[in-house]
N, C-alpha and C. Protein backbone atom coordinates (compact mmCIF):
# COMPACT_ATOMS: atom_id res chain seq x y z
N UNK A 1 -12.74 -13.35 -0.05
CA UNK A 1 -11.35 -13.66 -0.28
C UNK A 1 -11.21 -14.35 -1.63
N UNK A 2 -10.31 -13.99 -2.44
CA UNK A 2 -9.77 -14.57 -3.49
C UNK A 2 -9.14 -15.57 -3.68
N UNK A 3 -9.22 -16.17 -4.60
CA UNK A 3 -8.33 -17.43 -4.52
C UNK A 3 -6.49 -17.18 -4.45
N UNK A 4 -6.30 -16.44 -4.63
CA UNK A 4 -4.55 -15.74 -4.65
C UNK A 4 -4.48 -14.94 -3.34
N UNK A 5 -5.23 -14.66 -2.50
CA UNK A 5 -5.21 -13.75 -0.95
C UNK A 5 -5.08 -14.35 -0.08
N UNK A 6 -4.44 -14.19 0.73
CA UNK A 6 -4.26 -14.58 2.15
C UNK A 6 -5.39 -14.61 2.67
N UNK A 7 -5.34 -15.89 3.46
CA UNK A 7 -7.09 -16.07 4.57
C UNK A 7 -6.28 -15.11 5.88
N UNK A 8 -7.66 -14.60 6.12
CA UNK A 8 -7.46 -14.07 7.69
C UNK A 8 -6.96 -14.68 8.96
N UNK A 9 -6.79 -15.76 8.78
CA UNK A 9 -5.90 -16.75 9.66
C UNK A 9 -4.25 -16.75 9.32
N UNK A 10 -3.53 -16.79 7.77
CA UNK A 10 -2.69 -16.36 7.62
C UNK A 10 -1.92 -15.00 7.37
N UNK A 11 -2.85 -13.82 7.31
CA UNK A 11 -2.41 -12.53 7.69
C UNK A 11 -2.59 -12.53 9.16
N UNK A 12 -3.19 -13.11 10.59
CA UNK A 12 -3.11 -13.20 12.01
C UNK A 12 -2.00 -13.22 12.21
N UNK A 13 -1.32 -14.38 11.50
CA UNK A 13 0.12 -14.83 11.61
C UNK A 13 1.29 -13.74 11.38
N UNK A 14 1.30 -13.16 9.84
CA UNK A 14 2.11 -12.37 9.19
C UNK A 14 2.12 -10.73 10.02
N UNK A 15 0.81 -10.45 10.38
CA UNK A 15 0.93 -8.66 10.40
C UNK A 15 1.83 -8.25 11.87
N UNK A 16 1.41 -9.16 12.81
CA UNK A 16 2.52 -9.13 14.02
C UNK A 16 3.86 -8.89 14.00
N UNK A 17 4.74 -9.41 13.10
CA UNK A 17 5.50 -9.60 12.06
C UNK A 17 6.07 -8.57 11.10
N UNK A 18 5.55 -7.66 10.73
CA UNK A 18 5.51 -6.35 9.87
C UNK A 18 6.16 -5.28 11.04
N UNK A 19 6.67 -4.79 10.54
CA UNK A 19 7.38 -3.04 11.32
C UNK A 19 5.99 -2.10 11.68
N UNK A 20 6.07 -1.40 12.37
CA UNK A 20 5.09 -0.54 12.74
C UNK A 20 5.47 0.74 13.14
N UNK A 21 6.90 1.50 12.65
CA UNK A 21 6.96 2.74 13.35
C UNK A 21 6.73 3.30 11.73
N UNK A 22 6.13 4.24 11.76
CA UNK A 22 5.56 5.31 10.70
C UNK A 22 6.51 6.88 10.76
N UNK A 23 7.46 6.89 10.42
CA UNK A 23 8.60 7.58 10.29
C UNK A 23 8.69 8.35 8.74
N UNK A 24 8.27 9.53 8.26
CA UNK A 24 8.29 9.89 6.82
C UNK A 24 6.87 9.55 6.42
N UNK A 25 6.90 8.85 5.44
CA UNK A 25 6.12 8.70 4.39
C UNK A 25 5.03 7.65 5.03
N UNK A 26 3.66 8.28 4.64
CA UNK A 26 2.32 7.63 5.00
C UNK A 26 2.27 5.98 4.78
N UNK A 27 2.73 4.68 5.40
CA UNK A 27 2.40 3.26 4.80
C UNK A 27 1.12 3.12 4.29
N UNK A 28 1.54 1.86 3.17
CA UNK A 28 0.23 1.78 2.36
C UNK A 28 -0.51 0.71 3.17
N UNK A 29 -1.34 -0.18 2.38
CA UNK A 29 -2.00 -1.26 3.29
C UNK A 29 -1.19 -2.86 3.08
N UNK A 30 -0.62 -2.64 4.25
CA UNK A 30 0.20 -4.14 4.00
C UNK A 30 -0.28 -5.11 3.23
N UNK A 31 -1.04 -5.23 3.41
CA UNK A 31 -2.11 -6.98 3.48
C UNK A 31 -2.18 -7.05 1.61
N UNK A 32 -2.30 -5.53 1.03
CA UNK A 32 -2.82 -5.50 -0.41
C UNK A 32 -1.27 -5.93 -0.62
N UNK A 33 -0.13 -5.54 -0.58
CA UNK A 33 1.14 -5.43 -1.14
C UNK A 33 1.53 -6.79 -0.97
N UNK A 34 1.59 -7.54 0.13
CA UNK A 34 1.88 -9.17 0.41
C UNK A 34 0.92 -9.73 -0.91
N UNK A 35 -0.55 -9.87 -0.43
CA UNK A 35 -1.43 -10.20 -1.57
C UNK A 35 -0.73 -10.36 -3.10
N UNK A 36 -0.39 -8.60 -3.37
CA UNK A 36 0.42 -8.63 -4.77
C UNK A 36 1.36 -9.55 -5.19
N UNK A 37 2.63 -9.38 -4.07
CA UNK A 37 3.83 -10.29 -3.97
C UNK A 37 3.45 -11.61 -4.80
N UNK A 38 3.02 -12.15 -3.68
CA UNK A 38 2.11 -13.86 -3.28
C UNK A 38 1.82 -13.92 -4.69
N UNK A 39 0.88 -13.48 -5.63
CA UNK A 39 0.63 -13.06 -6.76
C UNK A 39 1.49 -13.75 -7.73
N UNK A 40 2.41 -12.28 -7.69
CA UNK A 40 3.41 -12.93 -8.77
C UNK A 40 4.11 -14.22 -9.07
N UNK A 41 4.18 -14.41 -7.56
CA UNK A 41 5.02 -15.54 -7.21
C UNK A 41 4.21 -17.10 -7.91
N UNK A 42 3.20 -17.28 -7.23
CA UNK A 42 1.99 -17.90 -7.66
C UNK A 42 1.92 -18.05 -9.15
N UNK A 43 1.71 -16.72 -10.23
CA UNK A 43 1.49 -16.84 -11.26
C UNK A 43 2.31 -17.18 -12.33
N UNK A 44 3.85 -16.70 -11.69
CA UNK A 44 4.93 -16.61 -12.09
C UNK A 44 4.86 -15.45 -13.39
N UNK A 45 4.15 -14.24 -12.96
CA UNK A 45 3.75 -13.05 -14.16
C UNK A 45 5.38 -12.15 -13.36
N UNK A 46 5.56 -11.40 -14.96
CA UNK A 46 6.71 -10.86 -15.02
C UNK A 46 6.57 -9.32 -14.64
């Protein structure tokens, strides 16, 4: 785990939480896209 990633104790929390019907288009991997978010937010990169 990275220092900018969610610990596996706080994605336990979050993925319950997330939608799960797969309707259309293939979902990507949650966990990377939050990660990203968190990221920006964190870095404050534009």
């Amino acid at each position: 785990m990275r220092r900018h990633e969610l610990s596996d104790e706080e994605w336990d929390f979050i993925a319950p939480r997330l939608p799960t019907n797969n309707r259309g288009i293939e979902r990507v991997d949650d966990r990377r896209v939050i990660n990203g978010i968190l990221w920006r937010f964190r870095t404050g990169s534009s």
